[in-house]
C-alpha atoms as a PDB file:
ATOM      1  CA  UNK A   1     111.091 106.205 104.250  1.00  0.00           C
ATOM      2  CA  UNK A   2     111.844 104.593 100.741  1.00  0.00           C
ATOM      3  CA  UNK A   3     115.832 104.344 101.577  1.00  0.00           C
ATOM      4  CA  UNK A   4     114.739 102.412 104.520  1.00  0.00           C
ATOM      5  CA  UNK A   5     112.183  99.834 102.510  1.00  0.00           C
ATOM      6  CA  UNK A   6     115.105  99.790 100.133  1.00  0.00           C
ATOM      7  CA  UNK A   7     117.614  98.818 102.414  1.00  0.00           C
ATOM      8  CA  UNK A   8     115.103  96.332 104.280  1.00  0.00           C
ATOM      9  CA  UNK A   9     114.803  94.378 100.834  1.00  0.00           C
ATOM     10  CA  UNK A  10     118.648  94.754  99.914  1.00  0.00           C
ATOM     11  CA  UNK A  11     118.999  92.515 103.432  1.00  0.00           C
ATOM     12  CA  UNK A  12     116.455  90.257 102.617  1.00  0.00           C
ATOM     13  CA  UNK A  13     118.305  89.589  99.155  1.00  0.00           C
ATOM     14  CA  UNK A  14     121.239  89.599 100.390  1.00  0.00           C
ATOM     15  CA  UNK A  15     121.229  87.021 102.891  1.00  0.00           C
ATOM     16  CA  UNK A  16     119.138  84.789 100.331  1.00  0.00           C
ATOM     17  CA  UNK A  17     121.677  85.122  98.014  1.00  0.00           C
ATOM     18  CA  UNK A  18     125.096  84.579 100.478  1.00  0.00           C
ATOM     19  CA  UNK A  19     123.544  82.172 102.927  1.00  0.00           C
ATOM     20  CA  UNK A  20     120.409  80.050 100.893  1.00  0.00           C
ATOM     21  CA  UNK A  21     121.251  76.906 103.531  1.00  0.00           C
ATOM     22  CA  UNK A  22     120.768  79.142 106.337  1.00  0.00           C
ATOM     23  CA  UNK A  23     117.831  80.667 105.101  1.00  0.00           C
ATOM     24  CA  UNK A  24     116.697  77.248 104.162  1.00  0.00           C
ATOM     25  CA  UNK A  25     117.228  76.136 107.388  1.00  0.00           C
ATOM     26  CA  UNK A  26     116.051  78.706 109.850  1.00  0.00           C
ATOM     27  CA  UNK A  27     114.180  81.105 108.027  1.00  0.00           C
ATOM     28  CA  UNK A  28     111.120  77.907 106.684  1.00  0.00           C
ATOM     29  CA  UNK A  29     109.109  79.294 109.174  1.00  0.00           C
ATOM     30  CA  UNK A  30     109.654  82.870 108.618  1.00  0.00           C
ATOM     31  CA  UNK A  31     109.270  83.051 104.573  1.00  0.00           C
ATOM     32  CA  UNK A  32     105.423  82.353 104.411  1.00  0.00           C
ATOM     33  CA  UNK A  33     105.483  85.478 106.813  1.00  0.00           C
ATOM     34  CA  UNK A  34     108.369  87.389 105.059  1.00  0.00           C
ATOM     35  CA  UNK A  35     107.461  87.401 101.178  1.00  0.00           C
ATOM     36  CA  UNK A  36     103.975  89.044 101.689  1.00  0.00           C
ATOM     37  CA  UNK A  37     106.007  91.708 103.407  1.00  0.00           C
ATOM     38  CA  UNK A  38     108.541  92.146 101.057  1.00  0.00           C
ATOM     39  CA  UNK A  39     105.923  91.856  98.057  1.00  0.00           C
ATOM     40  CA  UNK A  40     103.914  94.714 100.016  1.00  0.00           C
ATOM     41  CA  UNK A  41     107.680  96.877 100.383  1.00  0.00           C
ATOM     42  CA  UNK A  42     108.248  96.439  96.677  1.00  0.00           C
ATOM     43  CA  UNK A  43     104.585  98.121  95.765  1.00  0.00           C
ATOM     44  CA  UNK A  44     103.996 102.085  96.486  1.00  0.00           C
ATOM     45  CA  UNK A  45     100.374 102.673  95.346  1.00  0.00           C
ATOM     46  CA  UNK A  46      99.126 105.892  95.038  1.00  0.00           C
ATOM     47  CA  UNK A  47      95.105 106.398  95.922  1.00  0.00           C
ATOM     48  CA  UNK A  48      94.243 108.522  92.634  1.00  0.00           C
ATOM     49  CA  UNK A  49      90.252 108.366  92.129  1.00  0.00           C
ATOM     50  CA  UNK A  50      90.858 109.896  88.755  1.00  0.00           C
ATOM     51  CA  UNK A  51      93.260 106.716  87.247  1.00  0.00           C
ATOM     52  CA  UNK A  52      91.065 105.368  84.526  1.00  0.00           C
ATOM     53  CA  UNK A  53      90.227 109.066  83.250  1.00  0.00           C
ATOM     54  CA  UNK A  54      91.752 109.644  80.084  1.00  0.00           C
ATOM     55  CA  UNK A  55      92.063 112.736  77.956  1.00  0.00           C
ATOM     56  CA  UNK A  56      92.867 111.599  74.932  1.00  0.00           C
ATOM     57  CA  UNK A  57      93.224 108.519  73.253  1.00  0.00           C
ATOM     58  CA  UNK A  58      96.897 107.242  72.614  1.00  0.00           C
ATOM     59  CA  UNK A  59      97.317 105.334  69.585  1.00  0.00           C
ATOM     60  CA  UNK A  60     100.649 103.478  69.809  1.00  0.00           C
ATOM     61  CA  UNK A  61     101.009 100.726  67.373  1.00  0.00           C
ATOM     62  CA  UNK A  62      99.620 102.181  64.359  1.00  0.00           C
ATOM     63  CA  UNK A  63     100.014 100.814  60.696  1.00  0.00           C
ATOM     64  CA  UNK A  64      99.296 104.259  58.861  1.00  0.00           C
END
């Protein structure tokens, strides 16, 4: 399933990037509908209930 979204998106860029008139032209109707789509095929979300549970505390930027 992911080679698929990524190959949906790679078409969507692609054609943006080698044709903007055209997608300028004929797409203006279709983007509004489009970049929700695309924004929804670039996020994979997993439902964990357990996210903000934290064993220990990670101190990164420490000045000791």
């Amino acid at each position: 399933m992911d080679s698929w979204r990524q190959l949906a998106l790679e078409v969507i860029v692609t054609l943006a990037e080698t044709a903007p008139a055209m997608v300028r032209k004929v797409g203006g109707k279709y983007i509004p509908l489009i970049v929700p789509q695309v924004l929804q095929l670039m996020t994979d979300l997993d439902d964990d209930p357990e996210w903000s549970v934290g064993d220990e505390i990670v101190e990164e930027d420490s000045d000791r």
